[in-house]
Structures are given as structure tokens and as C-alpha cells.
C-alpha atoms as a PDB file:
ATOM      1  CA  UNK A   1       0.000   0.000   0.000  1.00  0.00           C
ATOM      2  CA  UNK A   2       1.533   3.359  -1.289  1.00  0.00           C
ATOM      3  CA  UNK A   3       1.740   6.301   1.496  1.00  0.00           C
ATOM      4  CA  UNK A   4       2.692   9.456   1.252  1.00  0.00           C
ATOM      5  CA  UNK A   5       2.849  12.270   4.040  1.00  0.00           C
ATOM      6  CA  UNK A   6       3.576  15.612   3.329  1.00  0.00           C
ATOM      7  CA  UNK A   7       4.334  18.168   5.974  1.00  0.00           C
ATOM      8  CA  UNK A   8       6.279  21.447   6.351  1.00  0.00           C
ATOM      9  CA  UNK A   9       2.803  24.024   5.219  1.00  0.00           C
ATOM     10  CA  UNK A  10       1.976  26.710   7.134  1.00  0.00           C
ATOM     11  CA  UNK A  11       1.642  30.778   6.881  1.00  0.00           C
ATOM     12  CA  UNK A  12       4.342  32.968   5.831  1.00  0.00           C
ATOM     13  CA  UNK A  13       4.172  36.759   4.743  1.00  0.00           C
ATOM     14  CA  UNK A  14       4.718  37.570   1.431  1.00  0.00           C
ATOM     15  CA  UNK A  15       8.443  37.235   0.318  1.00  0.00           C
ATOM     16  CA  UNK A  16       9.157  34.182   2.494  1.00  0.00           C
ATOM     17  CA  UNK A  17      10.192  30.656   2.490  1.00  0.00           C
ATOM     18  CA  UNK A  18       9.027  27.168   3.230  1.00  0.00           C
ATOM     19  CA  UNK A  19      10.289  24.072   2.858  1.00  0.00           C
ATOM     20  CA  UNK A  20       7.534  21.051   2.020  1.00  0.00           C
ATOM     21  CA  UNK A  21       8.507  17.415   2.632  1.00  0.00           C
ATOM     22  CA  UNK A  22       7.307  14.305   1.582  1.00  0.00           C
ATOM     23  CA  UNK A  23       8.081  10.935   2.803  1.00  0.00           C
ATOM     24  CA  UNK A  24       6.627   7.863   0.710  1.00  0.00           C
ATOM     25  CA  UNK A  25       6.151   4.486   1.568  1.00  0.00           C
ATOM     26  CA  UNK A  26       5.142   1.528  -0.084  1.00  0.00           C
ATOM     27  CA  UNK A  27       6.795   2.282  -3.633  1.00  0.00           C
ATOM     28  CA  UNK A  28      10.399   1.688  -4.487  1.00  0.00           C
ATOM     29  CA  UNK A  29      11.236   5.055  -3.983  1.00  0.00           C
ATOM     30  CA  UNK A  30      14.633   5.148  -6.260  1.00  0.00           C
ATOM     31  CA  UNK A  31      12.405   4.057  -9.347  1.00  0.00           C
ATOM     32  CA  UNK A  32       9.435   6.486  -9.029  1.00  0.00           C
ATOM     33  CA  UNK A  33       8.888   9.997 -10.495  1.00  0.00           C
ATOM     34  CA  UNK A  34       7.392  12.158  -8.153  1.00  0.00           C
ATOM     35  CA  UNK A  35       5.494  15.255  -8.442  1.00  0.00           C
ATOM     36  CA  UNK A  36       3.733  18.019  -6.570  1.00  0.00           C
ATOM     37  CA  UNK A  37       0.427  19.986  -7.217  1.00  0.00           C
ATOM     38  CA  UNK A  38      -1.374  22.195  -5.498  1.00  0.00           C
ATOM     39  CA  UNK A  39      -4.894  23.880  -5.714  1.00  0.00           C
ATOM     40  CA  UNK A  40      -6.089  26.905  -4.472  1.00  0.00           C
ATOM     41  CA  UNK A  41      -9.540  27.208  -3.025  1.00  0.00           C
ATOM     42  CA  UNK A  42     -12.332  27.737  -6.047  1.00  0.00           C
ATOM     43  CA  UNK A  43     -10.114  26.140  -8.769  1.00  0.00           C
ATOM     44  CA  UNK A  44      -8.561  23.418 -10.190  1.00  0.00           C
ATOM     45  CA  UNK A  45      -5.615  21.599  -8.793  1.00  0.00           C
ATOM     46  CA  UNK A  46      -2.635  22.001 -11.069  1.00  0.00           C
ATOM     47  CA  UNK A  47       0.943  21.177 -11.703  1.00  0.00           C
ATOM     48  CA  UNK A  48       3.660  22.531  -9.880  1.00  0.00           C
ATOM     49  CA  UNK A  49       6.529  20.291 -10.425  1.00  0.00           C
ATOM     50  CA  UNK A  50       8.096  17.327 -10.878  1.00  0.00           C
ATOM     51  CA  UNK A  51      11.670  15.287 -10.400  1.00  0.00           C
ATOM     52  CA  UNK A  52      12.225  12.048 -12.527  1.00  0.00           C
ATOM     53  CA  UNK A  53      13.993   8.994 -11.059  1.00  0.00           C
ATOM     54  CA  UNK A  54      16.725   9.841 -12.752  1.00  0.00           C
ATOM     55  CA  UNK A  55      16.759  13.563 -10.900  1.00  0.00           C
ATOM     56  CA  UNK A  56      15.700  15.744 -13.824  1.00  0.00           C
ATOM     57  CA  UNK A  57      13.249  18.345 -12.738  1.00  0.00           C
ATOM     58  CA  UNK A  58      10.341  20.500 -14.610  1.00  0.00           C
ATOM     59  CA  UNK A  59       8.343  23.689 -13.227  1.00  0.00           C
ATOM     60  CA  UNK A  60       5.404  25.346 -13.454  1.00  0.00           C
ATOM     61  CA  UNK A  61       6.505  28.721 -15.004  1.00  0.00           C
ATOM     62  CA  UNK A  62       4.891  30.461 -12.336  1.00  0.00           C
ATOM     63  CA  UNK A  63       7.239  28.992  -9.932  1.00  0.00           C
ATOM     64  CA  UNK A  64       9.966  28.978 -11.904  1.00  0.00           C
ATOM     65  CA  UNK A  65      13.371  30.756 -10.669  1.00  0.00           C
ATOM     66  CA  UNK A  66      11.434  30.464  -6.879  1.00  0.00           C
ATOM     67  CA  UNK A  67      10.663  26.814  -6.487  1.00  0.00           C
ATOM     68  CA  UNK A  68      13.147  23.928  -6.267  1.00  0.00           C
ATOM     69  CA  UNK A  69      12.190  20.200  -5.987  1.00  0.00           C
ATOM     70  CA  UNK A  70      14.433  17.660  -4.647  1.00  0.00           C
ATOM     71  CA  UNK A  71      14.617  14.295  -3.518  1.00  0.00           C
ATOM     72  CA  UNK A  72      16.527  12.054  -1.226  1.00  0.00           C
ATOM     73  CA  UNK A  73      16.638   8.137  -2.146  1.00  0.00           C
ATOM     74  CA  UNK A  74      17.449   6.961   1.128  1.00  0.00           C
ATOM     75  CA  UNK A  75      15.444   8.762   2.972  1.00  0.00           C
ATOM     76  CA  UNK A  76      12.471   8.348   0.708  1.00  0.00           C
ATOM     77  CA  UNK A  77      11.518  11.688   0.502  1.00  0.00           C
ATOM     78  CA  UNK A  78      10.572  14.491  -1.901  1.00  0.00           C
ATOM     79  CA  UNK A  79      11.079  17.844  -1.035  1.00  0.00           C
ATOM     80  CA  UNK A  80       9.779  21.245  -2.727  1.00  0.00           C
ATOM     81  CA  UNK A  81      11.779  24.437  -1.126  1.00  0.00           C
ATOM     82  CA  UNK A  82       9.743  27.628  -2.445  1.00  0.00           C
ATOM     83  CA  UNK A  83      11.278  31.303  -2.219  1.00  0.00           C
ATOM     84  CA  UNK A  84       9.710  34.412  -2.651  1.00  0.00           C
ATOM     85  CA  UNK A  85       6.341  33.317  -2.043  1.00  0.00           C
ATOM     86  CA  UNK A  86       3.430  35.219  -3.163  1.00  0.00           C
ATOM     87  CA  UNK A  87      -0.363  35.552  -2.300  1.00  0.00           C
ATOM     88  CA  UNK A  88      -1.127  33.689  -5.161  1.00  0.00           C
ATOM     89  CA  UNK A  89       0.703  30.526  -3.877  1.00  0.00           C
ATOM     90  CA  UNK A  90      -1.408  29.820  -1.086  1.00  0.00           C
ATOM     91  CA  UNK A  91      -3.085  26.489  -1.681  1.00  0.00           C
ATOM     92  CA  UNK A  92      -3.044  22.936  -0.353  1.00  0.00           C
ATOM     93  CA  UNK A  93       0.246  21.269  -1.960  1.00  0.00           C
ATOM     94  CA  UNK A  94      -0.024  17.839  -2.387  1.00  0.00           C
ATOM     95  CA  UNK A  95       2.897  15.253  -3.215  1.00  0.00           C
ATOM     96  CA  UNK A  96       2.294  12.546  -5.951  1.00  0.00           C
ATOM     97  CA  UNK A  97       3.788   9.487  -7.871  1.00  0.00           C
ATOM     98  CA  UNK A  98       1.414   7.773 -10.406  1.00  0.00           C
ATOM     99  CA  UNK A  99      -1.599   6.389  -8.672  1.00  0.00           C
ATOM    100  CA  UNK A 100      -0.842   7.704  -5.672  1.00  0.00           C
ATOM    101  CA  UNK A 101      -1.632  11.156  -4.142  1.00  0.00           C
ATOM    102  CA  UNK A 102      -1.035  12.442  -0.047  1.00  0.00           C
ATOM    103  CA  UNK A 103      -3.392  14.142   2.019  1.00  0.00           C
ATOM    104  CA  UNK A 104      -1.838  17.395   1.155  1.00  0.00           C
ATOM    105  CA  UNK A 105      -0.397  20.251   3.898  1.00  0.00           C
ATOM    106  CA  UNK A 106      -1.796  24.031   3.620  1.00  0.00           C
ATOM    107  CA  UNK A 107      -0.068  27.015   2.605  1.00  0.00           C
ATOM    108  CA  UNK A 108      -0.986  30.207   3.519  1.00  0.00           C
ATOM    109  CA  UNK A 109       0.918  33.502   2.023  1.00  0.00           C
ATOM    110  CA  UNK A 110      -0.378  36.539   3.757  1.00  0.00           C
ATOM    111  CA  UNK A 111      -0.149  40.094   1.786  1.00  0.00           C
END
């Protein structure tokens, strides 16, 4: 049974930082592409981005130059660290691999 748990949300004023984590379980971590979206209240979750197996990564171009995704094999974790957050960020984040979604962990960017 695939798990994932994200953590690391919270609020942060405009111009901050977080750091989200994701630890999986029940996948063989090393061989997975994994992914985070997010959606905002009112609208469709979307694409934020993603890090291959093979540690390539693709972004949103809204996040672009301000988000980084990483992962660590032997931990089993995925990790988005977002800079210079913005209003428009705040959403719930959620961490994926295919067929497989977490619970998700709030972000709130105050103006």
C-alpha cells in the first residue's frame, strides 16, 4: 500500500520561504517519479513540479526561478523548497507518484 505524508505548510508573509517534505512508503522510492500539485480554493488543482527517477526536474513557469524540488533516495523523501512566495501561492500542496496522491499540507501567504 503506497503512502505518502507531506508536511512542512503553514503561513508565511509575502516574500518568504518554506520548505515542504514528503516521505513515501510503499513504492520503491529510487524508481518512481514524483510530483507536486497544489490547488487553491475555487479552482482546479494544477501542476507545480516534478523530479524524474533519474533527478531531472520541470516547473510550473509560475514557480519557476522560486521553487526547487528535490529528492533524497534513502530517505524516501521528496522535497519542494519555495522562495519568494506570493499571495497567489497559497493552496493545499499535495505530493504525488502515479496512482498515488497524499493528504496534502496548507499554505498560507499573507499580503
Amino acid at each position: 500500500q503506497v503512502q505518502l505524508v507531506e508536511s512542512g505548510g503553514g503561513l508565511v508573509q509575502a516574500g518568504g520561504s518554506l520548505r515542504l517534505s514528503c516521505v513515501a512508503s510503499g513504492i520503491i522510492f529510487s524508481r518512481n517519479h514524483m510530483y507536486w500539485y497544489r490547488q487553491a480554493p475555487g479552482k482546479q488543482r494544477e501542476y507545480v513540479a516534478s523530479i524524474t527517477s533519474y533527478g531531472s526536474t520541470n516547473y510550473k513557469d509560475a514557480v519557476k526561478g522560486r521553487f526547487i524540488i528535490s529528492r533524497d533516495n534513502a530517505k524516501n523523501s521528496v522535497y519542494l523548497q519555495m522562495n519568494s512566495l506570493k499571495p497567489e501561492d497559497t493552496a493545499i500542496y499535495y505530493c504525488s507518484t502515479p496512482g498515488s496522491w497524499g493528504q496534502g499540507t496548507q499554505v498560507t501567504v499573507s499580503s
